[in-house]
N, C-alpha and C. Protein backbone atom coordinates (compact mmCIF):
# COMPACT_ATOMS: atom_id res chain seq x y z
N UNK A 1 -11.93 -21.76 -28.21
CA UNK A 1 -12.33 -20.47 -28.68
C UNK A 1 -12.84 -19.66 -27.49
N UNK A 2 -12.62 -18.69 -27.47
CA UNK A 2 -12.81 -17.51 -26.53
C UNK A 2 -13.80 -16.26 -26.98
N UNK A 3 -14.89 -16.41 -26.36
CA UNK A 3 -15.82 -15.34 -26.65
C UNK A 3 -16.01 -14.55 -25.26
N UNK A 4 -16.16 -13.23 -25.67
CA UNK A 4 -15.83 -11.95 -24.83
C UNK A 4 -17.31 -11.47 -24.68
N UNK A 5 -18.04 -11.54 -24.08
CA UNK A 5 -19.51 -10.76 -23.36
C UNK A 5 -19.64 -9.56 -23.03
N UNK A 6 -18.54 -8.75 -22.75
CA UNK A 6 -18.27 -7.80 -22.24
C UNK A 6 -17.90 -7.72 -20.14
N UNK A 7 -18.13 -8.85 -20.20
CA UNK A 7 -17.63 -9.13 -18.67
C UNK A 7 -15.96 -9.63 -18.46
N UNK A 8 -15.66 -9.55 -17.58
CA UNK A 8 -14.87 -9.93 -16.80
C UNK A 8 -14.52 -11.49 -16.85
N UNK A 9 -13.86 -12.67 -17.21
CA UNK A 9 -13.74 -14.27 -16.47
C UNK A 9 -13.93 -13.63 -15.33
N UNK A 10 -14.73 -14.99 -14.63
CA UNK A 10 -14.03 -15.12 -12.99
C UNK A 10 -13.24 -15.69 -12.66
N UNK A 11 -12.90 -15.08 -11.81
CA UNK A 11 -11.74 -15.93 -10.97
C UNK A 11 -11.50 -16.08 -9.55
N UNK A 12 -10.81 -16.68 -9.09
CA UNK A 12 -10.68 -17.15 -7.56
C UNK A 12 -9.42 -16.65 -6.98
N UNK A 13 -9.29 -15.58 -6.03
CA UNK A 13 -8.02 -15.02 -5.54
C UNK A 13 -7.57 -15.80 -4.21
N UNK A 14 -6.72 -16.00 -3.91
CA UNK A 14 -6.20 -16.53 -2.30
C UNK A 14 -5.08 -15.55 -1.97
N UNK A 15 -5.68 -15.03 -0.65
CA UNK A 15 -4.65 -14.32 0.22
C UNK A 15 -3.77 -14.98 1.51
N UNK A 16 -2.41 -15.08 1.19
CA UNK A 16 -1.96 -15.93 1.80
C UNK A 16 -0.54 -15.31 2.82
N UNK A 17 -0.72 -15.30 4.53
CA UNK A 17 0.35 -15.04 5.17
C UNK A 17 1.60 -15.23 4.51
N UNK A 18 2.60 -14.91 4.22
CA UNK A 18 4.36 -15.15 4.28
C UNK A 18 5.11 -14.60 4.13
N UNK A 19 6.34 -15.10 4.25
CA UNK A 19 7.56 -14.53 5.31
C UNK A 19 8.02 -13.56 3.97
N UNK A 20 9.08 -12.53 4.67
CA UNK A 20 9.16 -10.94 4.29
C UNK A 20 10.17 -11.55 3.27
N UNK A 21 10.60 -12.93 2.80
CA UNK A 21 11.81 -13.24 1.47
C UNK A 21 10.67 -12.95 0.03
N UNK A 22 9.86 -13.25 0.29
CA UNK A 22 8.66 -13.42 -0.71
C UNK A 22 8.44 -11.64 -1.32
N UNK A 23 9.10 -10.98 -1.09
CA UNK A 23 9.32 -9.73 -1.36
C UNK A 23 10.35 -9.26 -2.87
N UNK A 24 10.97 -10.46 -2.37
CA UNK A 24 12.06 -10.30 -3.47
C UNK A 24 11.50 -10.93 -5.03
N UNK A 25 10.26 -11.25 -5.38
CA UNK A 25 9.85 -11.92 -6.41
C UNK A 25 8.89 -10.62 -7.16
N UNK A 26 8.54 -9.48 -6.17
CA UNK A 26 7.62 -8.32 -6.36
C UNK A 26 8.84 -7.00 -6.51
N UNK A 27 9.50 -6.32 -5.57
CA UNK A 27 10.06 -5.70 -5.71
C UNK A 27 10.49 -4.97 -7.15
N UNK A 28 11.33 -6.06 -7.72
CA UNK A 28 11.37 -4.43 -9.15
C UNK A 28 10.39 -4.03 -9.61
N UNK A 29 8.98 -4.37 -9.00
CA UNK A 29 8.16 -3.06 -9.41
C UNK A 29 7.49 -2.47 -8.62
N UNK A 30 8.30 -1.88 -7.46
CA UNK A 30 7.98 -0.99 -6.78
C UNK A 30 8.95 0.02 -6.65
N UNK A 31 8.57 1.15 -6.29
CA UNK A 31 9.49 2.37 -6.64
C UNK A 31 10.59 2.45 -5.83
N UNK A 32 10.07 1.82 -4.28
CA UNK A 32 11.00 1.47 -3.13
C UNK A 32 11.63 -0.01 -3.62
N UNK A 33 12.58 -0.32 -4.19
CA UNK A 33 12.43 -2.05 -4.26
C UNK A 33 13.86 -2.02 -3.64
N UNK A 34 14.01 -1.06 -2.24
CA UNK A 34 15.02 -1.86 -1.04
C UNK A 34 14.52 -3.09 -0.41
N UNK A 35 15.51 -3.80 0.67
CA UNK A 35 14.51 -4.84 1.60
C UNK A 35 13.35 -4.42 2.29
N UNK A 36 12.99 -4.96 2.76
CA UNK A 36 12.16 -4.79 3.57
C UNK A 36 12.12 -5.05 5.04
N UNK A 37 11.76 -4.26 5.80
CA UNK A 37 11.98 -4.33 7.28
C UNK A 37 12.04 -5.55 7.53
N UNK A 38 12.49 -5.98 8.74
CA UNK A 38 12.38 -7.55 9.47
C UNK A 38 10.92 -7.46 10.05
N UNK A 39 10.42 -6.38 10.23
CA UNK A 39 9.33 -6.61 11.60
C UNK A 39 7.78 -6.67 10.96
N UNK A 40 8.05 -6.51 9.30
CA UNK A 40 6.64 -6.34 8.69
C UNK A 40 6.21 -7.67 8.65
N UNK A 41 4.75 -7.35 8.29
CA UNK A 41 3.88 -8.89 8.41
C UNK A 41 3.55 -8.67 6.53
N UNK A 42 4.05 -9.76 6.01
CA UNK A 42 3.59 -9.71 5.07
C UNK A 42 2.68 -10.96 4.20
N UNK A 43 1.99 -10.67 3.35
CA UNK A 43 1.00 -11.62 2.60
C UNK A 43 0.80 -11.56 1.35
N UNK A 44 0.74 -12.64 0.58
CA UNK A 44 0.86 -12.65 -1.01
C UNK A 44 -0.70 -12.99 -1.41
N UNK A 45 -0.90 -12.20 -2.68
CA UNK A 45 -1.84 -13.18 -3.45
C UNK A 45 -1.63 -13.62 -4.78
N UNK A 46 -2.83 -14.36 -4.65
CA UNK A 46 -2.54 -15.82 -5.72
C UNK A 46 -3.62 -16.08 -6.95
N UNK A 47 -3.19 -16.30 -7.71
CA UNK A 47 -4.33 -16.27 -8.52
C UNK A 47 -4.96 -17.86 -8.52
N UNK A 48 -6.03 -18.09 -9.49
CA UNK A 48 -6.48 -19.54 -9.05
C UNK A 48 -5.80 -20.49 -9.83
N UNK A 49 -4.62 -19.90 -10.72
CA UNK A 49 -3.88 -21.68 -10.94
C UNK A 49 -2.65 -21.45 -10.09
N UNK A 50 -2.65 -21.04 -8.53
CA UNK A 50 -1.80 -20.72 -7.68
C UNK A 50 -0.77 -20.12 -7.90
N UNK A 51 -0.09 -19.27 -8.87
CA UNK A 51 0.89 -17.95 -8.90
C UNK A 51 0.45 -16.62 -8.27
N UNK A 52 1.85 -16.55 -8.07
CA UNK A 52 1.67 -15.43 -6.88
C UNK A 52 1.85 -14.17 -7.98
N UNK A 53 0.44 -12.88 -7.82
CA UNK A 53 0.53 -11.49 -8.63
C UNK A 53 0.58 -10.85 -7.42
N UNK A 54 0.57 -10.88 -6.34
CA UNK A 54 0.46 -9.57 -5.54
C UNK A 54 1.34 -9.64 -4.40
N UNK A 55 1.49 -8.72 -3.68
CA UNK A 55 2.14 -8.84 -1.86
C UNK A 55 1.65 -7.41 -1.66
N UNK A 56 1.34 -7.73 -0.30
CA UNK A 56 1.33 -6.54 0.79
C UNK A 56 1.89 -6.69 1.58
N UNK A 57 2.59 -5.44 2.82
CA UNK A 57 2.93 -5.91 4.01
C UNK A 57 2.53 -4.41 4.61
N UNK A 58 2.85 -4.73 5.74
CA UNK A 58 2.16 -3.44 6.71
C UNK A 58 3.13 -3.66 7.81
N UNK A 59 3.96 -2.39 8.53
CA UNK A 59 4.61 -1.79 10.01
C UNK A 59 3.97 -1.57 11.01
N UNK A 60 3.89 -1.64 12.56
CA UNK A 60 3.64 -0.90 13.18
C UNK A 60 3.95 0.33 13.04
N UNK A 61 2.89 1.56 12.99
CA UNK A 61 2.93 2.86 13.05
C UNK A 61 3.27 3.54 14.34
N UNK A 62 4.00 4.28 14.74
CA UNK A 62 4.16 5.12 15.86
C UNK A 62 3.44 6.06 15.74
N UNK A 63 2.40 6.23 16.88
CA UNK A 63 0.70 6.99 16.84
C UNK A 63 1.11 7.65 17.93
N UNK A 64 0.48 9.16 17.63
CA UNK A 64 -0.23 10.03 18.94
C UNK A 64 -1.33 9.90 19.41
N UNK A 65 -1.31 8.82 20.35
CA UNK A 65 -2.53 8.59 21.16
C UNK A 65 -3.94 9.56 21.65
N UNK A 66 -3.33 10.79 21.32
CA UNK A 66 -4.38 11.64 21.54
C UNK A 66 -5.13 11.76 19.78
N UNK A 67 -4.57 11.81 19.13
CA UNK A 67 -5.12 11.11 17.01
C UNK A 67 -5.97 10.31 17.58
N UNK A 68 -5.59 9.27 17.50
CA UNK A 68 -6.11 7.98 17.52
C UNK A 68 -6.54 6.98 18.28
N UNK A 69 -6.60 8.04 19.56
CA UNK A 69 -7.28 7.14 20.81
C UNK A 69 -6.69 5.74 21.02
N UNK A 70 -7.26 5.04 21.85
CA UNK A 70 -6.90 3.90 22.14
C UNK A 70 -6.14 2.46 20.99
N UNK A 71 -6.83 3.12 19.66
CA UNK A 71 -6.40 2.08 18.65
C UNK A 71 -4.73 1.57 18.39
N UNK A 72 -3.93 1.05 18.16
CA UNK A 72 -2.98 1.19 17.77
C UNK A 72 -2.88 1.17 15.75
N UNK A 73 -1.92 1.73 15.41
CA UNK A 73 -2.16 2.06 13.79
C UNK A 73 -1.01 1.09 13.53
N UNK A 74 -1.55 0.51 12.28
CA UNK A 74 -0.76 -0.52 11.30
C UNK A 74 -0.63 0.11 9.71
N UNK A 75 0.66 0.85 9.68
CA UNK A 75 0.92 1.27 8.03
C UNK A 75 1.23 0.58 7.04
N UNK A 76 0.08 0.28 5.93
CA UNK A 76 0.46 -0.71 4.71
C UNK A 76 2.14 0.16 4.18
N UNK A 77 2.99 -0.83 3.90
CA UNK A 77 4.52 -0.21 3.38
C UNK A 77 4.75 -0.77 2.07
N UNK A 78 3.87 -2.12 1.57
CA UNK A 78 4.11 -1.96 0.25
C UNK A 78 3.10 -3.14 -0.42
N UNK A 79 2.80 -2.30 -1.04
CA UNK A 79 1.51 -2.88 -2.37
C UNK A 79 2.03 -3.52 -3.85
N UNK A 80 2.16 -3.97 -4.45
CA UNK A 80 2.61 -3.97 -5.72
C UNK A 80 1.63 -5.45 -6.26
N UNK A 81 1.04 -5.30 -6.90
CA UNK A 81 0.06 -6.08 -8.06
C UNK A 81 1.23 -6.13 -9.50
N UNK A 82 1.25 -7.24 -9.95
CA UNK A 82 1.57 -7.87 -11.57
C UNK A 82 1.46 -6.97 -12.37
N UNK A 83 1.99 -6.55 -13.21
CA UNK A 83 1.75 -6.04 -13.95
C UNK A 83 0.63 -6.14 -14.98
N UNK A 84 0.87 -7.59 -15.61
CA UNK A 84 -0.45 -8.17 -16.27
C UNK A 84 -1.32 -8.25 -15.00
N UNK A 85 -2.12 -8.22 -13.89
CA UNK A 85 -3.41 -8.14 -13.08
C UNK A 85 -3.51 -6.99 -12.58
N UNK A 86 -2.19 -5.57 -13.21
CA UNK A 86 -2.93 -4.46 -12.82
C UNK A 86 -4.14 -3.62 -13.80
N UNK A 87 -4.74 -3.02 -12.77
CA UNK A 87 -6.08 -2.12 -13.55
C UNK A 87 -7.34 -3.03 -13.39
N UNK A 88 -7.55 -3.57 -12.79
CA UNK A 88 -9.08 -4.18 -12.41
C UNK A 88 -9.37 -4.81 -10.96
N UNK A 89 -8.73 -3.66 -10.22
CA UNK A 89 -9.16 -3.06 -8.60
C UNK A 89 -8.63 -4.62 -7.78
N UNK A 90 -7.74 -5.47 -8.41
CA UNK A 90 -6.88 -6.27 -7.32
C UNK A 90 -6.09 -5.58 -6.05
N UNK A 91 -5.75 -4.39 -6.47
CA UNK A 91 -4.43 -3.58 -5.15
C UNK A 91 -5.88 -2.86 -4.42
N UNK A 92 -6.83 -2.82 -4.85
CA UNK A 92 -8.00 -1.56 -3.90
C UNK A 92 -8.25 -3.29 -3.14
N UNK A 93 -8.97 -4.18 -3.67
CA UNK A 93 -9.30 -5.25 -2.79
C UNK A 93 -8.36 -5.68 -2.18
N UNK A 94 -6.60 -5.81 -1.90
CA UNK A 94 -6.36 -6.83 -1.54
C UNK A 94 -6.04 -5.60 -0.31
N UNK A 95 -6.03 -4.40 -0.44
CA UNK A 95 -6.14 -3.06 0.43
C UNK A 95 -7.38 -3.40 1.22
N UNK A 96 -8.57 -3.56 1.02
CA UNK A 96 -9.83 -3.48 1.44
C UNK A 96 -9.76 -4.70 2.56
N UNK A 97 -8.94 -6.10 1.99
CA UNK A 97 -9.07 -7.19 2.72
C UNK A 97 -8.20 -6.46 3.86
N UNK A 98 -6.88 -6.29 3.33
CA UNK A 98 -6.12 -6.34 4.68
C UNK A 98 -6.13 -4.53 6.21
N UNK A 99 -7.16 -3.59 5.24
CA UNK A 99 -7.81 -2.69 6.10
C UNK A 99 -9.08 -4.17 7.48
N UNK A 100 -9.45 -4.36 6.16
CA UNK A 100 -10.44 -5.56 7.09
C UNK A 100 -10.36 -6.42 8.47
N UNK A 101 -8.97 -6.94 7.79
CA UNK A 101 -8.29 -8.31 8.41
C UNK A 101 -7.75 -7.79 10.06
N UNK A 102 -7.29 -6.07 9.96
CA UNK A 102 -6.45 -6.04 11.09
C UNK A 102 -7.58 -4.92 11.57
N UNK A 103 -8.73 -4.32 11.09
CA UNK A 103 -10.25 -4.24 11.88
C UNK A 103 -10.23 -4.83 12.77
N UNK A 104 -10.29 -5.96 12.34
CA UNK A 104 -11.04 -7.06 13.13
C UNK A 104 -10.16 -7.73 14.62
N UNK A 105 -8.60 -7.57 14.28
CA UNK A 105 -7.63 -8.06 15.63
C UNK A 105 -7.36 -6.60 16.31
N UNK A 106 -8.21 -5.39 15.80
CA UNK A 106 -8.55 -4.31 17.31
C UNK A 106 -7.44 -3.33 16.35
N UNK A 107 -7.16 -2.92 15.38
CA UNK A 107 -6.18 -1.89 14.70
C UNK A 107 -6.67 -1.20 13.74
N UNK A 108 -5.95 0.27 13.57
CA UNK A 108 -6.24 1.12 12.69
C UNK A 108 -4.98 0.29 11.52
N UNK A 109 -5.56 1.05 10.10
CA UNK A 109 -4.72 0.85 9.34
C UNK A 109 -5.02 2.16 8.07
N UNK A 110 -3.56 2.49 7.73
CA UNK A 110 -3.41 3.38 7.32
C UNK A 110 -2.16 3.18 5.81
N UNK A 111 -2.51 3.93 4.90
CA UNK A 111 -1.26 4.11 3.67
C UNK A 111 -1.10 5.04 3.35
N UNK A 112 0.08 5.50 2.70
CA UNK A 112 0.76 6.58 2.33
C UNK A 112 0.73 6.61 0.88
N UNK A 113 0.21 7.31 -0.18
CA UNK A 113 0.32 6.95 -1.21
C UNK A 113 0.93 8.25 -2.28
N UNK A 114 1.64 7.97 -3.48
CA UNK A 114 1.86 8.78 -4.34
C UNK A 114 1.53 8.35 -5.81
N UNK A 115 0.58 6.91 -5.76
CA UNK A 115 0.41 6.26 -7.18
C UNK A 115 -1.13 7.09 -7.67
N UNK A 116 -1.01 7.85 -8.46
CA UNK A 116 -2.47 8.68 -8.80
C UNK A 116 -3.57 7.75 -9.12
N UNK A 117 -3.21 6.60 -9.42
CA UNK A 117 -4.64 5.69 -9.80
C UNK A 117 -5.42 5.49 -7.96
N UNK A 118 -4.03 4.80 -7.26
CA UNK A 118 -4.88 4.33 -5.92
C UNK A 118 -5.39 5.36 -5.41
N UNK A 119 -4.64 7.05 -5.38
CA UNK A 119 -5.18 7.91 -4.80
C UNK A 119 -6.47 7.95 -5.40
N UNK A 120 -7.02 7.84 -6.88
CA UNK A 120 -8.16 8.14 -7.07
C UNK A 120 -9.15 6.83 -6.75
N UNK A 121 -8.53 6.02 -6.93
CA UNK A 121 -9.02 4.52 -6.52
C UNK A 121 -9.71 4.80 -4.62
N UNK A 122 -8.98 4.85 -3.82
CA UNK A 122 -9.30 5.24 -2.49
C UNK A 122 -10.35 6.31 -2.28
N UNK A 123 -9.85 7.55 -2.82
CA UNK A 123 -10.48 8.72 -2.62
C UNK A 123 -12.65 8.29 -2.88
N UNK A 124 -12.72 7.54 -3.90
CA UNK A 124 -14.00 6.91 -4.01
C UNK A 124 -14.83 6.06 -3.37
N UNK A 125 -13.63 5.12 -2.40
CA UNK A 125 -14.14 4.18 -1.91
C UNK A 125 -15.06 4.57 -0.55
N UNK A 126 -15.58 3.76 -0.40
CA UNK A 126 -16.40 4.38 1.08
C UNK A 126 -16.01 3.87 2.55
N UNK A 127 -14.65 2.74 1.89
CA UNK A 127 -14.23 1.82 3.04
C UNK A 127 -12.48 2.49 3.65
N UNK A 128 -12.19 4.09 2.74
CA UNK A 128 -11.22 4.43 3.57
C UNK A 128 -12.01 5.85 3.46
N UNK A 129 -10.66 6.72 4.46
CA UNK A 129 -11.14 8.33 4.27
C UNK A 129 -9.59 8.62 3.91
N UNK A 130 -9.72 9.82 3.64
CA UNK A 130 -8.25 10.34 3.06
C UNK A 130 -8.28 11.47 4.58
N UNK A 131 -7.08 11.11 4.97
CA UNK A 131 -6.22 12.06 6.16
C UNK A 131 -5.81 13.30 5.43
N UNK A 132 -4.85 12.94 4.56
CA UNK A 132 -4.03 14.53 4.24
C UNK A 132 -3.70 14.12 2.57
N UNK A 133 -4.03 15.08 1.85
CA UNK A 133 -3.22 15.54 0.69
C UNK A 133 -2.87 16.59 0.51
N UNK A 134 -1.26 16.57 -0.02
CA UNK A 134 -0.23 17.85 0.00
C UNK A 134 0.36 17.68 -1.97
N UNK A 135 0.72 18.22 -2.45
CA UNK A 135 1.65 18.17 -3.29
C UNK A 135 2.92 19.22 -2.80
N UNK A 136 4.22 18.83 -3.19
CA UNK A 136 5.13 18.45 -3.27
C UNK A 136 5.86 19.57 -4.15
N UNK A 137 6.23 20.68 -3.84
CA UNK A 137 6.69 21.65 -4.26
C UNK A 137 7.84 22.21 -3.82
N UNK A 138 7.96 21.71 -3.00
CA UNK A 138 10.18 22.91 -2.68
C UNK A 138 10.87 20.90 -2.27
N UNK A 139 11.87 21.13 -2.37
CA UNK A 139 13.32 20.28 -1.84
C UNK A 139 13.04 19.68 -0.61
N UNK A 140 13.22 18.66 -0.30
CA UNK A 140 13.01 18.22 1.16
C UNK A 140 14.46 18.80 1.67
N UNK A 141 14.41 18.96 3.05
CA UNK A 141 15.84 19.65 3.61
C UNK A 141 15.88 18.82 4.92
N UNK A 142 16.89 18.42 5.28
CA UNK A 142 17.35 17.80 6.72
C UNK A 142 18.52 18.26 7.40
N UNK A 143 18.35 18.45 8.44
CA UNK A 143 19.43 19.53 9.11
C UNK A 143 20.00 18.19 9.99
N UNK A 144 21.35 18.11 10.06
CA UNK A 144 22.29 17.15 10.38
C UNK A 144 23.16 17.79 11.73
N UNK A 145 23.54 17.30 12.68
CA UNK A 145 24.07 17.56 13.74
C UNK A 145 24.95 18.66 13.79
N UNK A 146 25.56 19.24 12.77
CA UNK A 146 26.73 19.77 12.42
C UNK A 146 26.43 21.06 11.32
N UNK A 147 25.44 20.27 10.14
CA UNK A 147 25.31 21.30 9.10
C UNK A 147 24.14 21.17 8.67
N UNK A 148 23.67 22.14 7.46
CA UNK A 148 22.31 21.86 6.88
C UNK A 148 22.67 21.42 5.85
N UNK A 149 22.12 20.16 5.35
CA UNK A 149 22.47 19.73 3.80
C UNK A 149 20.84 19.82 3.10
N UNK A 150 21.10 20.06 2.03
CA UNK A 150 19.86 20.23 1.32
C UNK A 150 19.99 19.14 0.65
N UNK A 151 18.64 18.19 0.45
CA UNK A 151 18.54 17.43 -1.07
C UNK A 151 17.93 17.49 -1.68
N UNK A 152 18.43 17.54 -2.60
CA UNK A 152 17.08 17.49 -4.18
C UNK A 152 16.11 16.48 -4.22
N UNK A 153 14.99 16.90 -3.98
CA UNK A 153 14.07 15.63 -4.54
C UNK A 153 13.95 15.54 -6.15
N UNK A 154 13.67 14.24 -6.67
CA UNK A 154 13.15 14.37 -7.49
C UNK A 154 12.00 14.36 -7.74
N UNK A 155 10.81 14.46 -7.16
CA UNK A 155 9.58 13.79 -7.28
C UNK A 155 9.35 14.83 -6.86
N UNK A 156 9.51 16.38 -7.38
CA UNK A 156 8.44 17.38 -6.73
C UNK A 156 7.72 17.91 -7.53
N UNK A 157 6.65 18.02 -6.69
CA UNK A 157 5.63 18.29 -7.77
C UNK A 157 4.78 16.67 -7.96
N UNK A 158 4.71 15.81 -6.85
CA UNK A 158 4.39 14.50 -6.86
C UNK A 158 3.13 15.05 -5.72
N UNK A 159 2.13 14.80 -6.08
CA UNK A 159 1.12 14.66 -4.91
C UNK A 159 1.22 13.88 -4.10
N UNK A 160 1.04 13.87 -2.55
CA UNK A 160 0.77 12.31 -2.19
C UNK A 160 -0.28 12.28 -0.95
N UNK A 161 -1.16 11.27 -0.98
CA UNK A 161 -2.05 11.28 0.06
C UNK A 161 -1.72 10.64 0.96
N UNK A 162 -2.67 10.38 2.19
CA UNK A 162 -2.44 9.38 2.98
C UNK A 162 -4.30 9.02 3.36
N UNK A 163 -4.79 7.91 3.53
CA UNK A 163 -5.61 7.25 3.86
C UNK A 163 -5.96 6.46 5.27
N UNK A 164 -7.00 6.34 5.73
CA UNK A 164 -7.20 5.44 6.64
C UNK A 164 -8.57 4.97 6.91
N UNK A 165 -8.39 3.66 6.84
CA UNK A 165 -9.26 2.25 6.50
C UNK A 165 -10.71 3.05 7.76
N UNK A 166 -11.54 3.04 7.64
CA UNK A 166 -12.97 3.21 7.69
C UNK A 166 -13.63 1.77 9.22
């Protein structure tokens, strides 16, 4: 029998290094669910009867050294939490750990976001700051060697922020 207190169970999370195949078990629920770079570092978590609900991975960022001084920047590229373990701040912590983790080996770290919960999720926290928010109002356009092609976005009218770890 199961009685409810109004708390939370506890539980025991493990964050665990591995290789960028471990992507393919998360992916259809992320909005990007192409591969994933060769060069990202990525890490799963686990819940405590050892299944894997989460992955992150993070790129080297190409920085203007005059931004960001001496640091070099590491961009989280993809977050995705379980569906059943989303909504009770697993993607803000396993964010918080790995802002932490690459603190500590001498790096900035930074995300790009368009999911309105994390934006509001972040925007609160005291362990990132928000860089830039824009919403998303005309066509993205890319001018090609030859011609201008226009593309339609669909996502306009999508806010999106960007953050960086504290």
């Amino acid at each position: 029998m199961f009685f409810y207190d109004g708390r939370r169970p506890k539980q025991t999370f493990t964050i665990r290094k591995c290789h960028r195949s471990e992507w393919r078990k998360f992916r259809k629920y992320h909005y990007l669910n192409s591969d994933i770079t060769v060069s990202a570092q990525c890490f799963e978590l686990f819940n405590n009867n050892n299944e894997p609900i989460g992955f992150i991975a993070y790129i080297n960022q190409p920085s203007n050294h005059k931004f960001y001084g001496k640091y070099a920047v590491k961009r989280i590229t993809r977050l995705v939490i379980l569906p059943d373990y989303q909504g009770i701040g697993l993607g803000t912590r396993l964010l918080d750990f790995m802002g932490g983790y690459l603190k500590e080996k001498g790096h900035m770290c930074s995300i790009n976001t368009t999911a309105k919960n994390l934006i509001f999720a972040l925007s609160r926290s005291k362990k990132w700051s928000m860089r830039s928010y824009s919403k998303n109002t005309k066509p993205a356009r890319f001018e090609g060697s030859t011609k201008t092609v226009r593309l339609e976005v669909a996502r306009i009218g999508v806010r999106k922020a960007s953050f960086m770890f504290k």
